[in-house]
PDB file of N, CA and C in Angstrom:
ATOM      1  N   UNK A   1       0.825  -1.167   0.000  1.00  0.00           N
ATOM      2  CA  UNK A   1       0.000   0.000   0.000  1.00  0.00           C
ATOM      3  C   UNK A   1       0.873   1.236   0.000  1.00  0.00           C
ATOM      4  N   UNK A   2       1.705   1.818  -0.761  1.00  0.00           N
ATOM      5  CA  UNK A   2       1.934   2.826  -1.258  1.00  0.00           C
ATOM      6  C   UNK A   2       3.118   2.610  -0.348  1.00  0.00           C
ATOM      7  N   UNK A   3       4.483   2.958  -1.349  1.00  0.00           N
ATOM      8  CA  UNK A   3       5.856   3.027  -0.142  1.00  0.00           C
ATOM      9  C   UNK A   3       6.294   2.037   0.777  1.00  0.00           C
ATOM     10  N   UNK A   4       6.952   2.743   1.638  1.00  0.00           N
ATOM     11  CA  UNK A   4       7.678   1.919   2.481  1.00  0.00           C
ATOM     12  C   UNK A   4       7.073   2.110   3.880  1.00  0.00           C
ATOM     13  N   UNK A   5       5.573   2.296   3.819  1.00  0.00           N
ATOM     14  CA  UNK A   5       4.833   2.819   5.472  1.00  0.00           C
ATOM     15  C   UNK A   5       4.762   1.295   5.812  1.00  0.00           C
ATOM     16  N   UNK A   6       4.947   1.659   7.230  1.00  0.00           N
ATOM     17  CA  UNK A   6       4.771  -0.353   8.099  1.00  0.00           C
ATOM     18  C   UNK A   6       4.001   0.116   9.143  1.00  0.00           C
ATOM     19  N   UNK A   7       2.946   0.380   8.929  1.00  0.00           N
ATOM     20  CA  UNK A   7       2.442   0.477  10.115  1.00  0.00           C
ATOM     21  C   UNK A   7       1.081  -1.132  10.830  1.00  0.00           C
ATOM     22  N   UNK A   8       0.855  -1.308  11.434  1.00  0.00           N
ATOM     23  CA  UNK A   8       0.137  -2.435  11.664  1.00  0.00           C
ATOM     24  C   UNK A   8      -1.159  -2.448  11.432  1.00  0.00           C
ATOM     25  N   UNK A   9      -1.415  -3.603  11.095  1.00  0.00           N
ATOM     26  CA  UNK A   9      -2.789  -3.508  10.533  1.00  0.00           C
ATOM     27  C   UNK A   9      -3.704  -4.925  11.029  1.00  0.00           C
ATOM     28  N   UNK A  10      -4.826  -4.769  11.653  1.00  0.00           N
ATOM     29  CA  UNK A  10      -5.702  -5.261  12.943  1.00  0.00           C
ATOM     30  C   UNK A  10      -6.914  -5.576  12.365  1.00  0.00           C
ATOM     31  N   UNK A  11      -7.442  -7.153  12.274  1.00  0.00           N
ATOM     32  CA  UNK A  11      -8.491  -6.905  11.895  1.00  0.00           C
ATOM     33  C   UNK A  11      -8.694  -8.318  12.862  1.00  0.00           C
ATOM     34  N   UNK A  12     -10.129  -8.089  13.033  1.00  0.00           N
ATOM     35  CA  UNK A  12     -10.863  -8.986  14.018  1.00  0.00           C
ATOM     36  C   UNK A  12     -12.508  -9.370  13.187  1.00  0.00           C
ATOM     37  N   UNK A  13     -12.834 -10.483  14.209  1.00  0.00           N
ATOM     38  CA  UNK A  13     -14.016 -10.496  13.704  1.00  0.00           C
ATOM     39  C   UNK A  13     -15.246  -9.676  13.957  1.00  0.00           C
ATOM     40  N   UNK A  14     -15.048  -9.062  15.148  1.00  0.00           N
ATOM     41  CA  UNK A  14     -15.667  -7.476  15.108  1.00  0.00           C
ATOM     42  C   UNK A  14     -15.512  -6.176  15.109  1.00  0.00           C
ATOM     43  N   UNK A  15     -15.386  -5.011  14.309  1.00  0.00           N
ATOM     44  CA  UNK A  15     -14.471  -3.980  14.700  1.00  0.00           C
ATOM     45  C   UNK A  15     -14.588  -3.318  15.552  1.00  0.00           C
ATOM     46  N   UNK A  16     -14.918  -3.163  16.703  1.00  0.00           N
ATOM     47  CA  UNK A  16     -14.993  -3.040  17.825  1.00  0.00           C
ATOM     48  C   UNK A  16     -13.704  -3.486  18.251  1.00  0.00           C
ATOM     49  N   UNK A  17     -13.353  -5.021  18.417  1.00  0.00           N
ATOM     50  CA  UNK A  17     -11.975  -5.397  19.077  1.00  0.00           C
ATOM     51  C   UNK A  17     -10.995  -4.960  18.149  1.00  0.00           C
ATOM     52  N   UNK A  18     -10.858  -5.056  17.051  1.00  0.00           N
ATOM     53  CA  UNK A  18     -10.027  -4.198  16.114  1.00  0.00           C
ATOM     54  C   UNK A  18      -9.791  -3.158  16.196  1.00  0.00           C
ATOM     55  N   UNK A  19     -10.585  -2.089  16.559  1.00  0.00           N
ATOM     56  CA  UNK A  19     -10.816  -0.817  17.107  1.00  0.00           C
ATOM     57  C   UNK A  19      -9.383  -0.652  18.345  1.00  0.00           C
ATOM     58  N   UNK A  20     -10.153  -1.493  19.351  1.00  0.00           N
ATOM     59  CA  UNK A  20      -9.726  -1.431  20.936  1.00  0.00           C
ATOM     60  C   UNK A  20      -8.420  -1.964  20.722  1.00  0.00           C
ATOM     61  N   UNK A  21      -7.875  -3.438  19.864  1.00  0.00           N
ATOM     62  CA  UNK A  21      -6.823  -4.041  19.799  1.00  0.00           C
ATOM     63  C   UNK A  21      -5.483  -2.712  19.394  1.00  0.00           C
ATOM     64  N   UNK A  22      -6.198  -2.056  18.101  1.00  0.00           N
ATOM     65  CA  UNK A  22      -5.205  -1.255  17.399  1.00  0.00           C
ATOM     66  C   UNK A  22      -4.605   0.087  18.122  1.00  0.00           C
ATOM     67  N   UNK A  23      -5.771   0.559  18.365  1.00  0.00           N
ATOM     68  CA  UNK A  23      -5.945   2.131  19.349  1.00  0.00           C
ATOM     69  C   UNK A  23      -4.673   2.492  20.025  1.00  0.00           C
ATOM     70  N   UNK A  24      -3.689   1.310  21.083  1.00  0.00           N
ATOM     71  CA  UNK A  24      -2.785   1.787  22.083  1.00  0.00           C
ATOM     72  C   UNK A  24      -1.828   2.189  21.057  1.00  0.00           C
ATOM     73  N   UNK A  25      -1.332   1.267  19.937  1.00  0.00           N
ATOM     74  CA  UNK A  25      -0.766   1.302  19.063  1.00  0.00           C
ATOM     75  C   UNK A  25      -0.186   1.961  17.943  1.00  0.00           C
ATOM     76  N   UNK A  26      -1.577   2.591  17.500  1.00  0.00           N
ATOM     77  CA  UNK A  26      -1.873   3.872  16.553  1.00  0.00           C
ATOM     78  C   UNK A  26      -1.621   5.357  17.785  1.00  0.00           C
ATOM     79  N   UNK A  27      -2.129   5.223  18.985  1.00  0.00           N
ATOM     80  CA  UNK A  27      -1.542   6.433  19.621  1.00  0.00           C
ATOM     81  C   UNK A  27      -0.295   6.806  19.763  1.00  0.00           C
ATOM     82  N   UNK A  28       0.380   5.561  20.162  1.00  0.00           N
ATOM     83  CA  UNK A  28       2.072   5.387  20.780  1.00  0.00           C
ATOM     84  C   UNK A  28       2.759   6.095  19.415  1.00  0.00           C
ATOM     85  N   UNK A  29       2.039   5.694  18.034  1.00  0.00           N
ATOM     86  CA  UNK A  29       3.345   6.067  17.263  1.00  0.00           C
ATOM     87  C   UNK A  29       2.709   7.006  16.429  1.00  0.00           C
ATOM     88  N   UNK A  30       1.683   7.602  16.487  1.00  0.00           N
ATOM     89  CA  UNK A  30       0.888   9.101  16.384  1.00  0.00           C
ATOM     90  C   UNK A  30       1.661  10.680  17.300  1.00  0.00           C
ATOM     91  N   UNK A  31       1.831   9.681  18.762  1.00  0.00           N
ATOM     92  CA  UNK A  31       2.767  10.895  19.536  1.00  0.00           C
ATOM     93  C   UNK A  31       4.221  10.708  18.799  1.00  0.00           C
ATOM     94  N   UNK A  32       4.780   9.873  18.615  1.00  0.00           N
ATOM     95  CA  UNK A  32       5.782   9.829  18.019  1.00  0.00           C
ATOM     96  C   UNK A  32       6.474  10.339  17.004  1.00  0.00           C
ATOM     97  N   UNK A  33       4.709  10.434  15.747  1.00  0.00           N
ATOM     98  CA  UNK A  33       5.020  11.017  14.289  1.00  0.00           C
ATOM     99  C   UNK A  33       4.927  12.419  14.377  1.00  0.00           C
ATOM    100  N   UNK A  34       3.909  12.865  15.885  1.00  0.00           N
ATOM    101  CA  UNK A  34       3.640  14.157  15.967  1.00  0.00           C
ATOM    102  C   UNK A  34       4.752  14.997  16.265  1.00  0.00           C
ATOM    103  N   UNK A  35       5.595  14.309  17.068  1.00  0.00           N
ATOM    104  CA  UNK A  35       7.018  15.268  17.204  1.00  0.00           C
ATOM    105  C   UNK A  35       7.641  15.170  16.428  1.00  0.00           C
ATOM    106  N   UNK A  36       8.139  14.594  15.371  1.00  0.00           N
ATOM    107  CA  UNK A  36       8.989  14.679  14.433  1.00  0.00           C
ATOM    108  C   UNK A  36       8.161  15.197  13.186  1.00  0.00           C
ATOM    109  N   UNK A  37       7.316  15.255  12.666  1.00  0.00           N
ATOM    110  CA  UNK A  37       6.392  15.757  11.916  1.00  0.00           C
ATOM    111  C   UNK A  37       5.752  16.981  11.620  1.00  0.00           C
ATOM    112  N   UNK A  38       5.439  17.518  13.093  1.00  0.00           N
ATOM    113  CA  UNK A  38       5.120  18.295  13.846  1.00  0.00           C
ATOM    114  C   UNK A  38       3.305  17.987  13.294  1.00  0.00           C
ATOM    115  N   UNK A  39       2.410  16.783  13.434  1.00  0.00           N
ATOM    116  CA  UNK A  39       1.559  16.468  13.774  1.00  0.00           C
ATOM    117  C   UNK A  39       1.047  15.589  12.676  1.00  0.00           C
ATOM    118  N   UNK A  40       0.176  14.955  12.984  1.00  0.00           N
ATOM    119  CA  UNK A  40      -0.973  14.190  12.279  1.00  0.00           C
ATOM    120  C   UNK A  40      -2.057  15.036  11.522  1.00  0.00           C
ATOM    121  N   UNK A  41      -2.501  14.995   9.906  1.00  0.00           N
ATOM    122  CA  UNK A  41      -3.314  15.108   9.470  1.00  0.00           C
ATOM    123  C   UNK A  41      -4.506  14.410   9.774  1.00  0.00           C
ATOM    124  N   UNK A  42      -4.800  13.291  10.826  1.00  0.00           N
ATOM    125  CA  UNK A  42      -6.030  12.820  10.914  1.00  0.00           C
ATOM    126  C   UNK A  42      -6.360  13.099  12.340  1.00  0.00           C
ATOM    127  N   UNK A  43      -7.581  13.292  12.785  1.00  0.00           N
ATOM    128  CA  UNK A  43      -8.277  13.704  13.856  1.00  0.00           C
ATOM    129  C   UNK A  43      -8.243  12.782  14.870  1.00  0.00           C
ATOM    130  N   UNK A  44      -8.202  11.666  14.409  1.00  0.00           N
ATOM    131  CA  UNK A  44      -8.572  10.416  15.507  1.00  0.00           C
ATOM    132  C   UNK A  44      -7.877   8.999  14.737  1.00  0.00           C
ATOM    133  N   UNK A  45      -8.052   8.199  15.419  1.00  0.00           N
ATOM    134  CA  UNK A  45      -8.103   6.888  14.879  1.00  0.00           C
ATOM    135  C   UNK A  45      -8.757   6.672  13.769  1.00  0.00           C
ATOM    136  N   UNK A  46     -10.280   6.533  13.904  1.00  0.00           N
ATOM    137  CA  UNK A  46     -11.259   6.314  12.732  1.00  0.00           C
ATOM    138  C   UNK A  46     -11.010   6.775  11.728  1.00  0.00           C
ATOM    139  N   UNK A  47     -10.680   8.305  11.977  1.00  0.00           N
ATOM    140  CA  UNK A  47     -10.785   9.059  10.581  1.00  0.00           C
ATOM    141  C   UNK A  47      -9.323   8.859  10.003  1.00  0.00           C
ATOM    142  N   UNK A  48      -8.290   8.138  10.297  1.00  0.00           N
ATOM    143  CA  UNK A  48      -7.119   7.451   9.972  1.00  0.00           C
ATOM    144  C   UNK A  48      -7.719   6.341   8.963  1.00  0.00           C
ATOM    145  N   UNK A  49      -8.048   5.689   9.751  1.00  0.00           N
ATOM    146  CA  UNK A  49      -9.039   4.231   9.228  1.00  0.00           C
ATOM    147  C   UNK A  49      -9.621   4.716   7.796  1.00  0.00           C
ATOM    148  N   UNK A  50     -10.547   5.470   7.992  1.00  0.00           N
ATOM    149  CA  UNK A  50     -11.199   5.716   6.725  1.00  0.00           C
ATOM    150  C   UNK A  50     -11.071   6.737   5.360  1.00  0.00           C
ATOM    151  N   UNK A  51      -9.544   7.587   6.124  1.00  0.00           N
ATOM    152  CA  UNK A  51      -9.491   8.318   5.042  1.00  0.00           C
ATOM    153  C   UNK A  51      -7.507   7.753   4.531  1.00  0.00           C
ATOM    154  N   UNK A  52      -7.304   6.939   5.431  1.00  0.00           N
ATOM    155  CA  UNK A  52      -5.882   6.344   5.168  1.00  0.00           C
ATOM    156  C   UNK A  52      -5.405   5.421   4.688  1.00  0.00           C
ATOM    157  N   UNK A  53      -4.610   5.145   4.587  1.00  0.00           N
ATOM    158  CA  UNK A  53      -4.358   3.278   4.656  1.00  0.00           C
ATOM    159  C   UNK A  53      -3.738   2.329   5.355  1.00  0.00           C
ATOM    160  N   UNK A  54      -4.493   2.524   6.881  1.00  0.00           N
ATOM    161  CA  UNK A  54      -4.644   1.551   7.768  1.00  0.00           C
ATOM    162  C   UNK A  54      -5.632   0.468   6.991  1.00  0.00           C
ATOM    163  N   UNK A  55      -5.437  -0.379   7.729  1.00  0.00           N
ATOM    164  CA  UNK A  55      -6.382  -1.684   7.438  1.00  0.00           C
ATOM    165  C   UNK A  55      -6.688  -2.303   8.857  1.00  0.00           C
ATOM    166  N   UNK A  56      -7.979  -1.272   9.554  1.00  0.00           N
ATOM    167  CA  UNK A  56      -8.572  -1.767  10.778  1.00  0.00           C
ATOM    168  C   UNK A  56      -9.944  -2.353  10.714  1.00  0.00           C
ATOM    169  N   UNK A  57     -10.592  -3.162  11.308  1.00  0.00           N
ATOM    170  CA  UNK A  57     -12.002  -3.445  11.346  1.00  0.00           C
ATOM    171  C   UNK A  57     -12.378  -4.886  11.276  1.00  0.00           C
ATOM    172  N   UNK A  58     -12.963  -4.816  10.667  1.00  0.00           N
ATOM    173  CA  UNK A  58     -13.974  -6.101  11.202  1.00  0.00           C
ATOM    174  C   UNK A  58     -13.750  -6.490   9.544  1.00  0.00           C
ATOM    175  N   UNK A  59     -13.554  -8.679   9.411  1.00  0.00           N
ATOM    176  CA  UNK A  59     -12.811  -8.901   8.304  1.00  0.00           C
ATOM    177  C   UNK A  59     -13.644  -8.220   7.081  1.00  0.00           C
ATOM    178  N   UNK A  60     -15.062  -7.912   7.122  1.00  0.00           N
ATOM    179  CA  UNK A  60     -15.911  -6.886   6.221  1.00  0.00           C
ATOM    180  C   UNK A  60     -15.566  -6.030   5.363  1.00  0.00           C
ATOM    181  N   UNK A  61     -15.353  -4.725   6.704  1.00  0.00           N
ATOM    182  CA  UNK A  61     -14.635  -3.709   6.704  1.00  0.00           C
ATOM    183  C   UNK A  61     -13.278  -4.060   5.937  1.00  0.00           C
ATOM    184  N   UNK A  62     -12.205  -4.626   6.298  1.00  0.00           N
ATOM    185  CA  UNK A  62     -10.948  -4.711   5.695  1.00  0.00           C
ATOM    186  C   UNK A  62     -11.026  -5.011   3.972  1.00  0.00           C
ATOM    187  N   UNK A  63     -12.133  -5.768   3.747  1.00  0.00           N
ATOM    188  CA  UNK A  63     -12.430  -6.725   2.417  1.00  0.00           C
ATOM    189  C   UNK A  63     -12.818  -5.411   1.681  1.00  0.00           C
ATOM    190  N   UNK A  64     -13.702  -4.645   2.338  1.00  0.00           N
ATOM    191  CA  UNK A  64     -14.583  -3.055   1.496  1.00  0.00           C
ATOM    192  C   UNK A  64     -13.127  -2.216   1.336  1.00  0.00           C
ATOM    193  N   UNK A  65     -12.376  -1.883   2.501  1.00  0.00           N
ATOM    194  CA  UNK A  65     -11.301  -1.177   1.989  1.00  0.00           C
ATOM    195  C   UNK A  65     -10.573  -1.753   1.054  1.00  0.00           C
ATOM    196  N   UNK A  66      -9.842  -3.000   1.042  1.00  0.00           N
ATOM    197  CA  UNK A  66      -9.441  -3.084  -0.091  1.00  0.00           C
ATOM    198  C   UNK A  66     -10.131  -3.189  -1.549  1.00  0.00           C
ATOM    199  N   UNK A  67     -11.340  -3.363  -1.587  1.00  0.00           N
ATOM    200  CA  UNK A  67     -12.015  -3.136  -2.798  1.00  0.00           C
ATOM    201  C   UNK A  67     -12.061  -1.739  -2.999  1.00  0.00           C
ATOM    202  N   UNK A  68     -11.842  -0.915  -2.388  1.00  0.00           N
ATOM    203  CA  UNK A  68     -12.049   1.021  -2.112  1.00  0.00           C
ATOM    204  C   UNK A  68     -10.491   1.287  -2.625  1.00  0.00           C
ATOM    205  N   UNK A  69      -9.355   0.530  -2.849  1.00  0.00           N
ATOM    206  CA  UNK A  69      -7.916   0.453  -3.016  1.00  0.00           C
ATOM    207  C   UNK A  69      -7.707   0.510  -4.389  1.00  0.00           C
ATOM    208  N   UNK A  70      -8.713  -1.337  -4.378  1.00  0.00           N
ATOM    209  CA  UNK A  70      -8.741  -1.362  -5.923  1.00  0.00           C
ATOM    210  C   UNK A  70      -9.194  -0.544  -6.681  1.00  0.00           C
ATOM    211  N   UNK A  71      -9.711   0.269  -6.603  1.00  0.00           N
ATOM    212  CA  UNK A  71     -11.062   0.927  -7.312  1.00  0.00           C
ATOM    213  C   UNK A  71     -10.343   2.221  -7.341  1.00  0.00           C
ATOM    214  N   UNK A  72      -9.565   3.149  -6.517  1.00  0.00           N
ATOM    215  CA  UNK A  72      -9.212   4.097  -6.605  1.00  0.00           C
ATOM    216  C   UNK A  72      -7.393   3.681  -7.318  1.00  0.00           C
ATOM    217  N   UNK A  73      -6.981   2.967  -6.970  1.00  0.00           N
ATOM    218  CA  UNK A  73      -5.248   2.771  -7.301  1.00  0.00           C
ATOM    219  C   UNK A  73      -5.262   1.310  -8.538  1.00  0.00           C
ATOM    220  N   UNK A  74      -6.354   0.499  -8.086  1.00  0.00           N
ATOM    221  CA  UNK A  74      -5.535  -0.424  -9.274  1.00  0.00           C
ATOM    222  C   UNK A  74      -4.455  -1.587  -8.330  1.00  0.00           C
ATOM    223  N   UNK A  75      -4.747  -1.611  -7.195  1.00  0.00           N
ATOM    224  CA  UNK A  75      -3.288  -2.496  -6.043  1.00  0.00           C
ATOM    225  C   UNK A  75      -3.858  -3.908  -6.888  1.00  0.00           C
ATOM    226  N   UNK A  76      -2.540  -4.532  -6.967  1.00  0.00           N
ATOM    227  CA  UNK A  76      -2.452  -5.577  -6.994  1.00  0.00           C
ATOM    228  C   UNK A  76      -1.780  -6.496  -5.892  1.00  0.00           C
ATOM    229  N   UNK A  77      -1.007  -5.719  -4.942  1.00  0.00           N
ATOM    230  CA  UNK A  77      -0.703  -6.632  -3.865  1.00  0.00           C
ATOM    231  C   UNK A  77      -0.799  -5.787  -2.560  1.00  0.00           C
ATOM    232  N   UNK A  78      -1.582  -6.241  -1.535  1.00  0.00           N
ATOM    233  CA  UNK A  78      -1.085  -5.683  -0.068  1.00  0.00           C
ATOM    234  C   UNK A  78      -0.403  -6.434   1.128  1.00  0.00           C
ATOM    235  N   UNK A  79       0.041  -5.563   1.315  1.00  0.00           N
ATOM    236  CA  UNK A  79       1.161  -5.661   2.719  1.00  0.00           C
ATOM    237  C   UNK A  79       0.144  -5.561   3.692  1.00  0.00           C
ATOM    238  N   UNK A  80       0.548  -6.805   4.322  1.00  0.00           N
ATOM    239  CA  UNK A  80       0.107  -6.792   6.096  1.00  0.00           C
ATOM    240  C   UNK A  80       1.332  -6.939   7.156  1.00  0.00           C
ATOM    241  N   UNK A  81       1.069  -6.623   7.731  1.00  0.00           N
ATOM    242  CA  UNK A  81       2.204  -6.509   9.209  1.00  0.00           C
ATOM    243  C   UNK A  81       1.540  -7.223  10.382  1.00  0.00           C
ATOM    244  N   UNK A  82       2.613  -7.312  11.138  1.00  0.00           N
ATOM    245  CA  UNK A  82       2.159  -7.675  12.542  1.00  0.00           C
ATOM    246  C   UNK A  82       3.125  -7.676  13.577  1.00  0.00           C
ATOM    247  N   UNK A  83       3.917  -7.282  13.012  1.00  0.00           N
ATOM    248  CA  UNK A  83       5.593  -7.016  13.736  1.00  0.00           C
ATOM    249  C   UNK A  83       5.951  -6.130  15.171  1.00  0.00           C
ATOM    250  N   UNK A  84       4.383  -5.602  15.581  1.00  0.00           N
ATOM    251  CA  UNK A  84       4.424  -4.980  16.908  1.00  0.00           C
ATOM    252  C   UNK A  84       3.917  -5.906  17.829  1.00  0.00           C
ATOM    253  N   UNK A  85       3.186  -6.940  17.666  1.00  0.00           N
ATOM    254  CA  UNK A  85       2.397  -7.922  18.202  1.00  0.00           C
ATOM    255  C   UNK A  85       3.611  -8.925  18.812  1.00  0.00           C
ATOM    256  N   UNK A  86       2.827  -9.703  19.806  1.00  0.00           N
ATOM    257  CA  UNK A  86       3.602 -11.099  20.374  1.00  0.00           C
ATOM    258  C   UNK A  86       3.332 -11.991  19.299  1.00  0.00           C
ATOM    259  N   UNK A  87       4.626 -12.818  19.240  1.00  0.00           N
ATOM    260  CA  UNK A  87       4.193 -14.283  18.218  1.00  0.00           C
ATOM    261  C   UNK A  87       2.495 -15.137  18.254  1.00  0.00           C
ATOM    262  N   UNK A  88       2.169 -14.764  19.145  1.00  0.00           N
ATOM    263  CA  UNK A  88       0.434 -15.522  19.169  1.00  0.00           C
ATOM    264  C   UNK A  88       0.117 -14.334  19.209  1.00  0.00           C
ATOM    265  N   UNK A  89      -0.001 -13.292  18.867  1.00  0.00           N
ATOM    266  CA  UNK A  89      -1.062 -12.697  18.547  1.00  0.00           C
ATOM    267  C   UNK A  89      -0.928 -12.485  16.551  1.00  0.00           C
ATOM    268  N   UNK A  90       0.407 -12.517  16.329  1.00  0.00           N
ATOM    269  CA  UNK A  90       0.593 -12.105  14.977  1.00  0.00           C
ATOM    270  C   UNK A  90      -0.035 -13.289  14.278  1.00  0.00           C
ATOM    271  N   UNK A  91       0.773 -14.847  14.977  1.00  0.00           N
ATOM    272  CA  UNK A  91      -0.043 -16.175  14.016  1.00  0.00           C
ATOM    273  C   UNK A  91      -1.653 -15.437  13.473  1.00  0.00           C
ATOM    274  N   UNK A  92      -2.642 -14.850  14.448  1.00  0.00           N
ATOM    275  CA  UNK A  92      -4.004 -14.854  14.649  1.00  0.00           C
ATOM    276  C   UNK A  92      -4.218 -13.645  14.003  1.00  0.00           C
ATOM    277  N   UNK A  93      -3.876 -12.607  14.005  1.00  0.00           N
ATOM    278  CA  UNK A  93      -3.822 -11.902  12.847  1.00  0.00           C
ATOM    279  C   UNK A  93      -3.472 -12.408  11.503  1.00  0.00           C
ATOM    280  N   UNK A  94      -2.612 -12.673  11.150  1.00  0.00           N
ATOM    281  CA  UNK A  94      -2.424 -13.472   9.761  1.00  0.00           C
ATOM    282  C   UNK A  94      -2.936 -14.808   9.410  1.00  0.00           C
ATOM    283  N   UNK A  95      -3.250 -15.454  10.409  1.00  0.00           N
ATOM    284  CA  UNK A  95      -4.312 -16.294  10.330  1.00  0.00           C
ATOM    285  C   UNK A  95      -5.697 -16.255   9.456  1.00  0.00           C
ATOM    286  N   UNK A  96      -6.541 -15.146  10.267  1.00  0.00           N
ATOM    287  CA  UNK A  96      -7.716 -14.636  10.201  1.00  0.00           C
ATOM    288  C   UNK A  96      -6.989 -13.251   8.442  1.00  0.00           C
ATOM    289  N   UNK A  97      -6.435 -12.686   8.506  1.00  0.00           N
ATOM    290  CA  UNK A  97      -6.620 -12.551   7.149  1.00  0.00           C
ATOM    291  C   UNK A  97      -6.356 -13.028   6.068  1.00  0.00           C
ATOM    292  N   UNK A  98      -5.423 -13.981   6.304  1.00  0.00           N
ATOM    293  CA  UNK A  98      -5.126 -15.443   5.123  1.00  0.00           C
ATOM    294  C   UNK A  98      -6.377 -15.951   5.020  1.00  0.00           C
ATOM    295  N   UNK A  99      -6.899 -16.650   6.011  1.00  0.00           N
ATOM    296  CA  UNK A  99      -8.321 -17.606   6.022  1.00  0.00           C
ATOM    297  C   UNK A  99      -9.479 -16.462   5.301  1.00  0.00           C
ATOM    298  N   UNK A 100      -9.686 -15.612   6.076  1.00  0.00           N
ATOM    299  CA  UNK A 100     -11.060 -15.163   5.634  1.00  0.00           C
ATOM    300  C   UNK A 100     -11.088 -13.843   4.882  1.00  0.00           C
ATOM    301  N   UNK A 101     -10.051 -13.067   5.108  1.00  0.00           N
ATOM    302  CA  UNK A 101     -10.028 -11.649   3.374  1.00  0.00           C
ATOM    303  C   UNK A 101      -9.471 -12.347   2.722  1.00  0.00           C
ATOM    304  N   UNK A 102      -8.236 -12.791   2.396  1.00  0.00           N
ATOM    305  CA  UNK A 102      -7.518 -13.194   1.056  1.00  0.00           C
ATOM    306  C   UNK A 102      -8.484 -13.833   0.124  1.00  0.00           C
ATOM    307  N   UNK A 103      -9.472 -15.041   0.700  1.00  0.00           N
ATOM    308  CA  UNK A 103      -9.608 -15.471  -0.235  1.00  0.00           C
ATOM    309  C   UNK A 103     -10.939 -15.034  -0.835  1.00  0.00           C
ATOM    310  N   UNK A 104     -11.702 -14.063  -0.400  1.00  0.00           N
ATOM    311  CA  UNK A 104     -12.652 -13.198  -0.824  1.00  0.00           C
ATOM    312  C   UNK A 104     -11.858 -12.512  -1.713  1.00  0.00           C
ATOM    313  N   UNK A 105     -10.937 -12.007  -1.181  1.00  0.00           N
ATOM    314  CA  UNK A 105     -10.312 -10.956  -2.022  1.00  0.00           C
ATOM    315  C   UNK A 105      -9.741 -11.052  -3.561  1.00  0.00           C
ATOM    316  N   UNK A 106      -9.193 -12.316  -3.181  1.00  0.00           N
ATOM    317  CA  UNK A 106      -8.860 -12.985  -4.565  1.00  0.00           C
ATOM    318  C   UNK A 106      -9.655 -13.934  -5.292  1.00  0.00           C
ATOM    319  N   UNK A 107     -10.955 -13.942  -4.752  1.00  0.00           N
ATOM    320  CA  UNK A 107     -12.084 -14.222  -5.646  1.00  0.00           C
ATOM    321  C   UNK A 107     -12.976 -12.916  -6.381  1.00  0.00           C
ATOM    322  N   UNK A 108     -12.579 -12.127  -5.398  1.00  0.00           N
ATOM    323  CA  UNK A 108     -13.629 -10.737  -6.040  1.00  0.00           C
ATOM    324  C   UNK A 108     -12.980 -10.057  -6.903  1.00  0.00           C
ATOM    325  N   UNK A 109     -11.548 -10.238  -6.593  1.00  0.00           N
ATOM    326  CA  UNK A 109     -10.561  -9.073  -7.566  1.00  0.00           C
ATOM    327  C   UNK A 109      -9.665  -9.687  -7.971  1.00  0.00           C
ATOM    328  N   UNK A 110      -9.594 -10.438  -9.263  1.00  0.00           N
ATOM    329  CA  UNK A 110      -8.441 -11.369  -9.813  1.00  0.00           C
ATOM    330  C   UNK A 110      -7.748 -10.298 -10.379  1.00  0.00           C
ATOM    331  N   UNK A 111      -6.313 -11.330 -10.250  1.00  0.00           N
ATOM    332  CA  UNK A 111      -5.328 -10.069 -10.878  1.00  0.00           C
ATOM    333  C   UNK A 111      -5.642 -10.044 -12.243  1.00  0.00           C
ATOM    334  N   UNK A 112      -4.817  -9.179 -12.513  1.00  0.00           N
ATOM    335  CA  UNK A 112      -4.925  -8.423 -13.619  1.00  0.00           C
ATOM    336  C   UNK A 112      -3.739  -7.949 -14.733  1.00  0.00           C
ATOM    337  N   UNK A 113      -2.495  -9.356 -14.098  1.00  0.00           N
ATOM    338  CA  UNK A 113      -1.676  -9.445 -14.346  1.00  0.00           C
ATOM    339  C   UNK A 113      -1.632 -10.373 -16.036  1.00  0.00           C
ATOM    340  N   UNK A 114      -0.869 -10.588 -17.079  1.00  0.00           N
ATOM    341  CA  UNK A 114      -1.431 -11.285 -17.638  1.00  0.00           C
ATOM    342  C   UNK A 114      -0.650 -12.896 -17.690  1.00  0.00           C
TER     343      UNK A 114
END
C-alpha cells in the first residue's frame, strides 16, 4: 500500500476489538510522528481508518477497503504486518486474514496481471 509505510494492521471479527486491539498502538506512534512531523493530518483513529491506509475493522470492513484500493489505485498486492504484536497474537492476525479476506479478495478481484 503505497511506499515503504509499516504500520500495523488489525483486523478482528468485530471492529470493535479491532478498534480497541489497534488504538494503544496507533496512539504510541501518532505521539511519536507528531514530534517529528510536527503532527498528524487525521483527527482520531477512525478518521485514519477511513481516510488512510490503515487496514482496521472487522474482516468486512478490511475486504470493502481493499475493494475502495482497488477501485481508486488499481493495487495488486497488499502488505500486512504484525511485527508490533507477540508471536500468538501475529499467528491470529495473519491467520484470520489469510483464512477469511484473502480469499474473498482474490475471488472478487483477480489479478490483472497477464
Amino acid at each position: 500500500m503505497g511506499g515503504a509505510r509499516r504500520e500495523l494492521r488489525f483486523v478482528a471479527r468485530r471492529s470493535q476489538d479491532a478498534f480497541a486491539g489497534f488504538r494503544p498502538y496507533r496512539e504510541a506512534t501518532a505521539k511519536w510522528a507528531a514530534g517529528r512531523r510536527g503532527g498528524s493530518t487525521f483527527t482520531s483513529l477512525e478518521d485514519a481508518v477511513e481516510r488512510g491506509y490503515l487496514l482496521v475493522g472487522s474482516v468486512e470492513q478490511v475486504i470493502e477497503k481493499i475493494h475502495r484500493y482497488d477501485e481508486a489505485f488499481g493495487n495488486e498486492v497488499v502488505g500486512v504486518g504484525a511485527d508490533l504484536l507477540t508471536e500468538g497474537a501475529q499467528r491470529e492476525q495473519l491467520e484470520l486474514f489469510a483464512g477469511e479476506v484473502a480469499p474473498v479478495v482474490r475471488r472478487e478481484l483477480p489479478s490483472r496481471r497477464p
